[in-house]
Protein backbone atom coordinates (compact mmCIF):
# COMPACT_ATOMS: atom_id res chain seq x y z
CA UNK A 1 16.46 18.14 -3.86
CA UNK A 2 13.89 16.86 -1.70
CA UNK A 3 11.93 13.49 -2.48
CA UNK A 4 7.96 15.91 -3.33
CA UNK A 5 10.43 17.79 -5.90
CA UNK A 6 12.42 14.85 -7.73
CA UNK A 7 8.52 13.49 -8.23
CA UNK A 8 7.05 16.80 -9.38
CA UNK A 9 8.03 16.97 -13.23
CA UNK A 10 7.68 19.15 -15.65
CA UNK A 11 4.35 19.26 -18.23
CA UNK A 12 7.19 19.49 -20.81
CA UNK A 13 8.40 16.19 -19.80
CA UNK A 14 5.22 14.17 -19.95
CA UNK A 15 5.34 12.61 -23.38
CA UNK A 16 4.56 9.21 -24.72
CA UNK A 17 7.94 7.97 -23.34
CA UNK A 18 7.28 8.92 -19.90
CA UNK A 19 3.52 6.93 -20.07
CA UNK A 20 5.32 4.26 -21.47
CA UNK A 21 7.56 4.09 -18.14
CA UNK A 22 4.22 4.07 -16.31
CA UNK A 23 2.92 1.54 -17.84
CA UNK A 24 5.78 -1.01 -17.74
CA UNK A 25 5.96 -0.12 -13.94
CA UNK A 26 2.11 -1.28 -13.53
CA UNK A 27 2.47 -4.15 -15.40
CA UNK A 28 5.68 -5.13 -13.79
CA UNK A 29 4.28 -4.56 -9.73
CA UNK A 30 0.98 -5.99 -10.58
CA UNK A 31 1.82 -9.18 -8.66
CA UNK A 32 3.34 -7.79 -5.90
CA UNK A 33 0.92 -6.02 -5.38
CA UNK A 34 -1.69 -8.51 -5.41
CA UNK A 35 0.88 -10.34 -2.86
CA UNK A 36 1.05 -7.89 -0.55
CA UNK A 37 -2.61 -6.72 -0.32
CA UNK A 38 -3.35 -10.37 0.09
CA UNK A 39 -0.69 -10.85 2.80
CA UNK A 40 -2.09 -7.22 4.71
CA UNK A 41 -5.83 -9.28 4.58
CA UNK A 42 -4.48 -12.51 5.94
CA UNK A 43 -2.43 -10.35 8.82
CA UNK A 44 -5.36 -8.84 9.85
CA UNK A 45 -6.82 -12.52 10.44
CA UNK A 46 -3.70 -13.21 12.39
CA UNK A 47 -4.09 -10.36 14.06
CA UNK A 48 -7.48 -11.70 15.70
CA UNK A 49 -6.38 -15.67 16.35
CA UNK A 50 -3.01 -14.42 17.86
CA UNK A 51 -5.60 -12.32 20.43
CA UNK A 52 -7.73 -15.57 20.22
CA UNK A 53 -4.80 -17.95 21.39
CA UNK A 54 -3.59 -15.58 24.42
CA UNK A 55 -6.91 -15.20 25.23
CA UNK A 56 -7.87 -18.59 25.48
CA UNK A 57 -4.01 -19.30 27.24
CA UNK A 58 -5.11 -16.76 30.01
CA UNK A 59 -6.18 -16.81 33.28
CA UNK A 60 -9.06 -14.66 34.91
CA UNK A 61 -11.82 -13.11 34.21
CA UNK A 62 -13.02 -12.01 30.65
CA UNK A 63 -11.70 -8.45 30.77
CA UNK A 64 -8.21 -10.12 32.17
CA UNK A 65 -8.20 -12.42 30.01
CA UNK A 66 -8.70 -10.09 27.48
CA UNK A 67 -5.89 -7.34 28.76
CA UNK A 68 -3.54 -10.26 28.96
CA UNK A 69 -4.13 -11.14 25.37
CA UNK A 70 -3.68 -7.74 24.30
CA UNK A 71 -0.29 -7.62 26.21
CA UNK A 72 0.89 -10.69 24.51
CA UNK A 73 4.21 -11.63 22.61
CA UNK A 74 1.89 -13.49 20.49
CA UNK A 75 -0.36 -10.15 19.93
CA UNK A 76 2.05 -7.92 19.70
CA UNK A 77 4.02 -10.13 16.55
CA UNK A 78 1.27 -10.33 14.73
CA UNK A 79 0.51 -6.34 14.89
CA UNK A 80 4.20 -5.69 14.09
CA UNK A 81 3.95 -8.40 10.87
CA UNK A 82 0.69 -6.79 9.90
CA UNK A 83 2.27 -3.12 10.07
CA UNK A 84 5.65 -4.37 8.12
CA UNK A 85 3.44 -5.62 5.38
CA UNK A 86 1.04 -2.95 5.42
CA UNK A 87 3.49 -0.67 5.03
CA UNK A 88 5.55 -2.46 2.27
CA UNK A 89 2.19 -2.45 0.12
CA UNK A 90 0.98 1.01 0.89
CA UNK A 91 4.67 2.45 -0.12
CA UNK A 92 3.76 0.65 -3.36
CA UNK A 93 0.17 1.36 -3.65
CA UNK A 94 1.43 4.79 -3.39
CA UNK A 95 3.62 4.43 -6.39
CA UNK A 96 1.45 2.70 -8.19
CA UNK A 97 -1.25 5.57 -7.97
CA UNK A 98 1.69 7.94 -8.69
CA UNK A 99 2.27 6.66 -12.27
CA UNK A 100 -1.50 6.20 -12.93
CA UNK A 101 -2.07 10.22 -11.82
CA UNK A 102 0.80 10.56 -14.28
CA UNK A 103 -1.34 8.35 -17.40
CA UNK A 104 -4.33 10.17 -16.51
CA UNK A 105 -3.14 13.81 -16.69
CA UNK A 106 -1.26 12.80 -20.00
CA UNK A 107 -4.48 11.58 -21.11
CA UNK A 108 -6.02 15.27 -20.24
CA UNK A 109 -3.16 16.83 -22.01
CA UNK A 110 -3.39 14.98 -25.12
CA UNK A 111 -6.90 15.38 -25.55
CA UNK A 112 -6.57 19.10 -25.25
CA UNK A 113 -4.18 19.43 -27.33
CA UNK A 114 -6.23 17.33 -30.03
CA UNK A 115 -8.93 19.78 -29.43
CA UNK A 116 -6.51 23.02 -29.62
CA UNK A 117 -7.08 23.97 -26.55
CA UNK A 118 -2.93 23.76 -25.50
């Protein structure tokens, strides 16, 4: 079973159990993923003083100083950090959205079937 079909469930399945599940997920990544959005926002500032130090370590004119910065070890650490972490908190963003989507349609479902309309 691939991973788009062990996520897809069943309307039948989405009862106050499943939102429950949801919710404790939330709760329980809410911190983390404050951390990691925080971390992705100071990466991106380490992005541009990594560039800054080569850059001002450089010899040459502007636009070699600035290809040299680009090319560094220095530069290139900070964009592989920044992509680590940015990945780690979009995988979880991602989740997170996941169970909310799940909350909201249960939500829809509930109040249709309040209304008769299921």
């Amino acid at each position: 079973m691939s991973y788009i079909e062990e996520r897809v469930m069943n309307l039948e399945q989405l009862n106050e159990n499943r939102i429950e599940q949801a919710l404790i997920f939330l709760t329980g990544t809410d911190e983390d993923h404050a951390k990691l959005s925080g971390e992705v926002k100071y990466l991106e500032e380490a992005i541009k003083q990594a560039k800054a130090h080569s850059f001002l370590e450089a010899e040459g004119t502007v636009a070699e100083r600035d290809a040299k910065a680009l090319a560094s070890l220095k530069y290139d650490l900070a964009i592989q950090t920044h992509l680590k972490a940015y990945v780690d908190f979009k995988q979880l963003d991602n989740q997170r959205n996941h169970e909310i989507r799940i909350i909201d349609i249960w939500r829809t479902l509930s109040s249709n079937r309040r209304q008769g309309n299921i």
